[in-house]
Protein backbone atom coordinates (compact mmCIF):
# COMPACT_ATOMS: atom_id res chain seq x y z
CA UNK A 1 86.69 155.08 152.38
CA UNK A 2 84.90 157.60 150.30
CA UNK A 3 82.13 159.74 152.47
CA UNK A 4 78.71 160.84 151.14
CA UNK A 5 80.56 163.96 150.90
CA UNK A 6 82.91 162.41 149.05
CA UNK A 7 80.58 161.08 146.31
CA UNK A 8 78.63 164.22 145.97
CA UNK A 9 81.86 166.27 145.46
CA UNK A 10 82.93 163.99 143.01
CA UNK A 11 85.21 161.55 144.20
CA UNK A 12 84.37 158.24 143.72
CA UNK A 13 83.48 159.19 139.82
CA UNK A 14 87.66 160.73 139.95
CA UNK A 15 88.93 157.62 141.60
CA UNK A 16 86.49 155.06 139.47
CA UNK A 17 87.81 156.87 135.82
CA UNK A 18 91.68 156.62 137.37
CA UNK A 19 90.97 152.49 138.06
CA UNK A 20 89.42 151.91 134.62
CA UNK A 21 92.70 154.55 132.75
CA UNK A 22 95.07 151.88 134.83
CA UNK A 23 93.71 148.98 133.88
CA UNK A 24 92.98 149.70 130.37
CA UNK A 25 96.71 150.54 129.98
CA UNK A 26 97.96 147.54 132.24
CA UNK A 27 95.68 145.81 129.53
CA UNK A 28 97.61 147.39 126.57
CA UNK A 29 100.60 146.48 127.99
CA UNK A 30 100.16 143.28 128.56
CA UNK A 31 98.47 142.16 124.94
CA UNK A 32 101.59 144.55 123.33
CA UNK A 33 104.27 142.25 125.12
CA UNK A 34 102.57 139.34 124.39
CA UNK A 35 101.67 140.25 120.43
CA UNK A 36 104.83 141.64 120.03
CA UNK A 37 106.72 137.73 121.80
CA UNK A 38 104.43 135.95 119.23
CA UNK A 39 105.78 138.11 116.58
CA UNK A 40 109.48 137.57 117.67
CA UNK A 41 108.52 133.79 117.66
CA UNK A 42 109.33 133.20 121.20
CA UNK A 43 109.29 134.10 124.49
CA UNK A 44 112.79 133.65 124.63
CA UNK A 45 113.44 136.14 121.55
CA UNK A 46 111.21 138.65 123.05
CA UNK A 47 112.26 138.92 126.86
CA UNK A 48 110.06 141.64 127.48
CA UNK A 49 107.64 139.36 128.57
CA UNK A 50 109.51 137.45 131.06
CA UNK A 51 110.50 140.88 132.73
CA UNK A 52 107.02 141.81 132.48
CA UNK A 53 105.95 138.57 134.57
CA UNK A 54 108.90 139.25 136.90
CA UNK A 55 107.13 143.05 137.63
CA UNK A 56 103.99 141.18 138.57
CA UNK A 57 106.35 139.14 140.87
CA UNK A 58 107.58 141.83 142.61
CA UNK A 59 104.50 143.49 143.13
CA UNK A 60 103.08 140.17 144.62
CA UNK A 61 106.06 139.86 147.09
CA UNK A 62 105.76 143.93 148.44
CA UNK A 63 102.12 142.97 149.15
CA UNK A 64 101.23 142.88 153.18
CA UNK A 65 98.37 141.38 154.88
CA UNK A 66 97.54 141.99 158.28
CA UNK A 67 101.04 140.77 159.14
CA UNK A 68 104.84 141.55 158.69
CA UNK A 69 104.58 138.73 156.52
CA UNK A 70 104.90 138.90 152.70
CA UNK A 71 101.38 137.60 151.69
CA UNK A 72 99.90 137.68 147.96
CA UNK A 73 96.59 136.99 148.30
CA UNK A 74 94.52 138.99 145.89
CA UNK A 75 97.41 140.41 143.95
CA UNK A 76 98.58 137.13 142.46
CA UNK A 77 98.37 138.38 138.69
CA UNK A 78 98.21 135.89 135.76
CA UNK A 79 101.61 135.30 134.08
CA UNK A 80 101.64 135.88 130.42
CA UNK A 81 102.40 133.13 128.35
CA UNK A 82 102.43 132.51 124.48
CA UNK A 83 99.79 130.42 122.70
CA UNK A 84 101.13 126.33 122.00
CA UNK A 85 98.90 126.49 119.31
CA UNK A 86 96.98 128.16 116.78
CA UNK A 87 93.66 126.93 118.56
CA UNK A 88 95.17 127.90 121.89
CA UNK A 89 94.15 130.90 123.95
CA UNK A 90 96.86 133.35 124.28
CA UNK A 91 97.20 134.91 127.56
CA UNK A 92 94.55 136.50 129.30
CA UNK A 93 95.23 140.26 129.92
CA UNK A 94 93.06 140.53 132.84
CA UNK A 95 94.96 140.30 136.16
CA UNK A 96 92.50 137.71 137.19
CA UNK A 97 92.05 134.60 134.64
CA UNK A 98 89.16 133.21 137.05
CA UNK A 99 86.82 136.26 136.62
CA UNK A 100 89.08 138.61 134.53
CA UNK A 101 88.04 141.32 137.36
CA UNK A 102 90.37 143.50 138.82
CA UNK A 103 91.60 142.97 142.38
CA UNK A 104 91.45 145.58 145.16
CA UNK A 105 94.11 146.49 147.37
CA UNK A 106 93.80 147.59 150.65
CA UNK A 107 95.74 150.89 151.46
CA UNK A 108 98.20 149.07 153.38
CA UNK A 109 98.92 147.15 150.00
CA UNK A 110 99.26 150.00 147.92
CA UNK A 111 101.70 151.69 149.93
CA UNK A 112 104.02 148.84 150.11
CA UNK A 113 103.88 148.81 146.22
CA UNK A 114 104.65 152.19 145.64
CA UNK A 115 107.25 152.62 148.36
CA UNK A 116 108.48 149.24 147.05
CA UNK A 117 109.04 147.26 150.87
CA UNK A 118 107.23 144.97 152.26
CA UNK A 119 108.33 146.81 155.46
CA UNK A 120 105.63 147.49 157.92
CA UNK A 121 105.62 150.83 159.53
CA UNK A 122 107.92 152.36 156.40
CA UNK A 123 106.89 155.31 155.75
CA UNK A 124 108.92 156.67 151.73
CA UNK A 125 110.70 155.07 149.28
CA UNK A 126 110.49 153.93 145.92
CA UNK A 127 107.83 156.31 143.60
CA UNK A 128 107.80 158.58 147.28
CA UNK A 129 111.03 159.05 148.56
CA UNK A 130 109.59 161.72 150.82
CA UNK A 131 106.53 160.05 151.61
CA UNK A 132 102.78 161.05 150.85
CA UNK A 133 100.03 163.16 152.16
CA UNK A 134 97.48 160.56 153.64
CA UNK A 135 96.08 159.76 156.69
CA UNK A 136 97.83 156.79 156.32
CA UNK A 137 101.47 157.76 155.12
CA UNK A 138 102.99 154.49 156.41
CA UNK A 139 101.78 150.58 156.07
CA UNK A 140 100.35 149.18 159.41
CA UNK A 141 99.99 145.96 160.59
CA UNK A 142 96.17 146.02 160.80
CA UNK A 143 94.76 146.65 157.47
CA UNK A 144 92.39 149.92 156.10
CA UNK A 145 89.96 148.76 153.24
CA UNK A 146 90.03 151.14 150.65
């Protein structure tokens, strides 16, 4: 998506430091709910965590593929969980717990998150309830790779 133009101006370094400021605080927020459930003892006396897992949910279900139908391949994010044991891992705090790499999203899949549908061809809505400035400002049933 990003021209030769693009790089020389700059952009790929601005849109490489924004990916690694997200997922270093999705990472903080995910080992702070989970510290802070083993603190409280339980999962069930810290429900932050549950709510977190049911964010990850809904981001899963406004995904889109190449279809009007929900899909959540590569955004399926691991659920946090609380250690059974003291030799137990806690959860991991990557989204992935195969590779603990990111996963991309197409453009398509980024605008159904942030408008929060899984509507194709919606075009605002949820963090953009007048829309944004792209050359893409709706999801469409074919798929743009970012």
């Amino acid at each position: 998506m990003i021209s030769a133009a693009g790089v020389t101006a700059g952009y790929l370094t601005a849109a490489a430091g924004i990916l690694a400021v997200e997922a270093y605080h999705a990472g903080y927020i995910r080992t702070s709910l989970t510290g802070r459930a083993i603190a409280a003892g339980s999962a069930a006396a810290y429900p932050y965590l549950g709510a977190a897992n049911l964010v990850a949910d809904l981001r899963a279900t406004l995904t889109v593929g190449d279809s009007a139908a929900p899909s959540t391949s590569g955004s399926v994010e691991t659920s946090l969980t609380l250690p059974t044991s003291l030799t137990t891992p806690s959860a991991i705090v990557a989204a992935s717990a195969s590779d603990a790499v990111g996963f991309s999203r197409t453009v398509n899949q980024v605008l159904h998150v942030v408008y929060g549908s899984p509507t194709v061809g919606i075009g605002k809505g949820g963090f953009f309830p007048n829309g944004v400035n792209s050359p893409w400002p709706s999801p469409q049933p074919k798929q743009h790779s970012t």
